[in-house]
Each structure stands twice: as C-alpha cells, then as structure tokens.
C-alpha atoms as a PDB file:
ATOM      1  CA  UNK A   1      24.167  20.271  14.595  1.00  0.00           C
ATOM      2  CA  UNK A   2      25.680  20.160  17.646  1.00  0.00           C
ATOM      3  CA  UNK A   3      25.263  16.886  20.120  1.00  0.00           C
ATOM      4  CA  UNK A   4      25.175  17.256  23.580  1.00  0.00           C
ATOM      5  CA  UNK A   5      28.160  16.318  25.188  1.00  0.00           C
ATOM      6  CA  UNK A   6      26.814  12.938  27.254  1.00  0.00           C
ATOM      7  CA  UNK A   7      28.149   9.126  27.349  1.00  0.00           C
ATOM      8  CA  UNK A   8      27.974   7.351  23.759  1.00  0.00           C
ATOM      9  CA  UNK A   9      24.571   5.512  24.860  1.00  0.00           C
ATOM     10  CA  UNK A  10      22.800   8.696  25.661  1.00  0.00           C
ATOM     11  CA  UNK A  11      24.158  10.614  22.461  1.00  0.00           C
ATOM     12  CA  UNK A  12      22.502   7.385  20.830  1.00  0.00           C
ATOM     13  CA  UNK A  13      19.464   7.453  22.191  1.00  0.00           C
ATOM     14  CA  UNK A  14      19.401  11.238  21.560  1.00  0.00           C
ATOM     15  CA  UNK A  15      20.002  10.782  17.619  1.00  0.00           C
ATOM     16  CA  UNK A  16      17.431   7.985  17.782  1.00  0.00           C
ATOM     17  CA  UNK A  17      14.745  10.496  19.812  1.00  0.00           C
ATOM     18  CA  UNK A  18      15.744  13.353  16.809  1.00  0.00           C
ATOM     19  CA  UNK A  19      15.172  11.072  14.211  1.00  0.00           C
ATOM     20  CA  UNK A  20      12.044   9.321  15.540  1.00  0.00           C
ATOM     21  CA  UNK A  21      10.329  12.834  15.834  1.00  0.00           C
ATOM     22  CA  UNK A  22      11.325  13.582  12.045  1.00  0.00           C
ATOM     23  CA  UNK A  23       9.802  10.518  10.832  1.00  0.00           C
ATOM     24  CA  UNK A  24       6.726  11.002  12.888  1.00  0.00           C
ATOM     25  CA  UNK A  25       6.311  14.315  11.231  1.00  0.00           C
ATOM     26  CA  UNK A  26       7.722  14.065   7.859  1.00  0.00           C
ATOM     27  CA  UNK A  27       4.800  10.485   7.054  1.00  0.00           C
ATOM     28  CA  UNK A  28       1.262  11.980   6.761  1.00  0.00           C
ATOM     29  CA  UNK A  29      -0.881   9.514   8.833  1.00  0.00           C
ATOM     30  CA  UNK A  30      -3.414   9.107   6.071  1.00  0.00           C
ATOM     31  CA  UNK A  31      -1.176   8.478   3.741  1.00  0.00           C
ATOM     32  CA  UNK A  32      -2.507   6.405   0.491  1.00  0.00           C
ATOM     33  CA  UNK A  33      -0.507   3.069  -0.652  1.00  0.00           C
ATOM     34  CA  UNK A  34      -0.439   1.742  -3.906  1.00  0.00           C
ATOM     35  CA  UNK A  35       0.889  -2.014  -4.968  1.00  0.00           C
ATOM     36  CA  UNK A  36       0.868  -4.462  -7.610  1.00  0.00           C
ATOM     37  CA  UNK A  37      -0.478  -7.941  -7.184  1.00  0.00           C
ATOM     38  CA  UNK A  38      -2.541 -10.736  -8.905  1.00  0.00           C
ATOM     39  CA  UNK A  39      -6.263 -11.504  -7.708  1.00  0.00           C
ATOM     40  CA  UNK A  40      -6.658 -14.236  -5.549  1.00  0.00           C
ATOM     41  CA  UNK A  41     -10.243 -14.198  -4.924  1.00  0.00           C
ATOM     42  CA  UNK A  42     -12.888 -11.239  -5.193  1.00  0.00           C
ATOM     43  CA  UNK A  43     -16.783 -11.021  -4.888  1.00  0.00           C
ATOM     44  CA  UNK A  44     -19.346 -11.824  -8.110  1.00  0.00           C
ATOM     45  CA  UNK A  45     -19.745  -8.210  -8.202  1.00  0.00           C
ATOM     46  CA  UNK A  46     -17.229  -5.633  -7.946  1.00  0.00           C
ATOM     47  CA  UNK A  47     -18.039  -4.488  -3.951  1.00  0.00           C
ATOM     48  CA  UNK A  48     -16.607  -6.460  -1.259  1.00  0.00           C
ATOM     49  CA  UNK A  49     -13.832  -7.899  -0.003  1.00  0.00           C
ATOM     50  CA  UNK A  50     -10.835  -8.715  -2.384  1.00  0.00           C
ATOM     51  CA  UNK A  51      -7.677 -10.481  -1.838  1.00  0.00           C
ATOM     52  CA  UNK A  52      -4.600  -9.564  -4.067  1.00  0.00           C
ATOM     53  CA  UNK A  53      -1.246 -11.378  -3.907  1.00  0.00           C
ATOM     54  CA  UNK A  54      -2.394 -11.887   0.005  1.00  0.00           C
ATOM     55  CA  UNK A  55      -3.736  -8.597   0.977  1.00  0.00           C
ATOM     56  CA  UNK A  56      -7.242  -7.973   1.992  1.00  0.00           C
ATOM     57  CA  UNK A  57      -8.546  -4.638   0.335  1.00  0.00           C
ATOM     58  CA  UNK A  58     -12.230  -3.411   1.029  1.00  0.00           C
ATOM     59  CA  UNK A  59     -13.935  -2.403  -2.799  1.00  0.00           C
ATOM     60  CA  UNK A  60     -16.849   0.032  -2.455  1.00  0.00           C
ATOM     61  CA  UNK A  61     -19.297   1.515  -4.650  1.00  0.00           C
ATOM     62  CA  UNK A  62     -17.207   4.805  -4.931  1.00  0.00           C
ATOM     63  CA  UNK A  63     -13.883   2.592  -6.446  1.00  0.00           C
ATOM     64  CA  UNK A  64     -12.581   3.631  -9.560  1.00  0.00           C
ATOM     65  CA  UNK A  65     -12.379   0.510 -11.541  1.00  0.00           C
ATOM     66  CA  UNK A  66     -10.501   0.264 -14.540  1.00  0.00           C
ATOM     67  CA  UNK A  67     -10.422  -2.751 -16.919  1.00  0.00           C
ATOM     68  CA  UNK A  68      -8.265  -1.473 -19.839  1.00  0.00           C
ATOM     69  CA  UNK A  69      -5.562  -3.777 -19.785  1.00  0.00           C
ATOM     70  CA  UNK A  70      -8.158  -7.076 -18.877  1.00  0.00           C
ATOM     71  CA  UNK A  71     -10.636  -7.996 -17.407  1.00  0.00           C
ATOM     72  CA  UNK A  72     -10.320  -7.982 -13.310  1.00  0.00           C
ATOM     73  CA  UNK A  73     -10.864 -12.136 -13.140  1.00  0.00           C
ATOM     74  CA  UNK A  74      -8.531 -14.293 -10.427  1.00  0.00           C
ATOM     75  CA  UNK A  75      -4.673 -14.415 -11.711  1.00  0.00           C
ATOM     76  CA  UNK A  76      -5.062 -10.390 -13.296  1.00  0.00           C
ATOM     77  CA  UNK A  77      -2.097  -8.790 -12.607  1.00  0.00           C
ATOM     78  CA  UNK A  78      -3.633  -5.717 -11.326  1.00  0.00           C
ATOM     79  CA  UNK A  79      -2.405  -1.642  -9.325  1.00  0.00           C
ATOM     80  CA  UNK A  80      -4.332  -1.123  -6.216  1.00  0.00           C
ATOM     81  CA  UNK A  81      -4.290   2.437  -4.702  1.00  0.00           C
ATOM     82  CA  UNK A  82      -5.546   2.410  -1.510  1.00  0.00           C
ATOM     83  CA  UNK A  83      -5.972   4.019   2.071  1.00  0.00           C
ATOM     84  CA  UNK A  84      -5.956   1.718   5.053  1.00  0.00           C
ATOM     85  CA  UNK A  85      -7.529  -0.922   3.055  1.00  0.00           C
ATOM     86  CA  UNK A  86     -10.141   0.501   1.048  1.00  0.00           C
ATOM     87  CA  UNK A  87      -9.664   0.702  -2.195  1.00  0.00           C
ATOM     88  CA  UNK A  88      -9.739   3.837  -4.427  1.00  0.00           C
ATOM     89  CA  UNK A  89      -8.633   2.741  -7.444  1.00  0.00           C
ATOM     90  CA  UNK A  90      -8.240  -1.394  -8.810  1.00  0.00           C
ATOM     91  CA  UNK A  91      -6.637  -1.262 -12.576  1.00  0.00           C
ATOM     92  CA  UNK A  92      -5.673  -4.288 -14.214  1.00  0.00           C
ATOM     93  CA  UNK A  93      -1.578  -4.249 -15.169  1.00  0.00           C
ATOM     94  CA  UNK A  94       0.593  -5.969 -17.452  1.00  0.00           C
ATOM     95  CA  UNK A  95       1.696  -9.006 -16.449  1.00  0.00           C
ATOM     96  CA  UNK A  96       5.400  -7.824 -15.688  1.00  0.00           C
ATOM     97  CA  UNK A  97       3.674  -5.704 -13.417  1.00  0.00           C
ATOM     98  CA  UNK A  98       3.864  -9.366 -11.135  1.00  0.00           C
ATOM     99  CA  UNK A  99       6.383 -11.075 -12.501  1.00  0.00           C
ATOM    100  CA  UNK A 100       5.840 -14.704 -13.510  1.00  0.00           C
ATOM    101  CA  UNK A 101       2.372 -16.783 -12.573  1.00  0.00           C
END
C-alpha cells in the first residue's frame, strides 16, 4: 500500500481514516454478545429485567432458557447470549465459568 506522500500528522490521520473505515465495515451492527456472569437479581418469573455480574439484560417470552447445570437462582454462574440487551439465550455455567464467589 502506498501512503501519500504528506507531513507525518496527515499520513497519521490518513492510516487512522483507513483503519476507521475497516472497522466500521468489518463489525456487523447487530452483532450478538455473549458473557459469563453470576445473577444478581432477576424477576419471580423468568420475563423481565435481570441483572448479571452488573449488566441489565431484558428476558422475554421467546428466551431460550436452559437450567442443566442449576437452577437460574441469585449467585448462578450463568452464559448470556444476547443482542443489545435482550436476551436470547440464559444457561446456567460452572462455577469457573466466574471465578470465585
């Protein structure tokens, strides 16, 4: 790749342009997150508002909600997949999955 032939600040600015306009289209905007975290609180029933390991995530009727390694109670280590907030998928984890209480 050839750089154009400018003062050092522009030729930054110009690598910092290229590489801005890679990341903005090499990240798909609705892209789905995933992390592991222990319950802090949660509603009686499943939909509603959670809060894991200080994240607010939005549980809806249409959540996948998978209780295989425990039941989903405050302190379960537990995945979240999730996109913008609401979740897809809540699956309790092994501990290890969050480190030490």
């Amino acid at each position: 790749m050839a750089f154009p032939k400018t003062s050092g600040v522009t030729s930054l600015k110009y690598l910092l342009a290229v590489a801005a306009s890679i990341c903005a289209f090499s990240v798909p905007a609705m892209a789905s997150e995933e992390f592991y975290g222990r319950i802090e609180t949660r509603p009686v029933g499943n939909a509603g508002i959670w809060i894991i390991s200080g994240q607010q995530v939005e549980v809806t009727d249409k959540t996948e909600i998978d209780s295989d390694n425990g039941p989903l109670v405050v302190g379960t280590c537990v995945e979240v997949e999730h996109k913008k907030g609401v979740v897809s998928e809540i699956e309790s984890a092994k501990p290890a999955k969050c480190g030490k209480l």
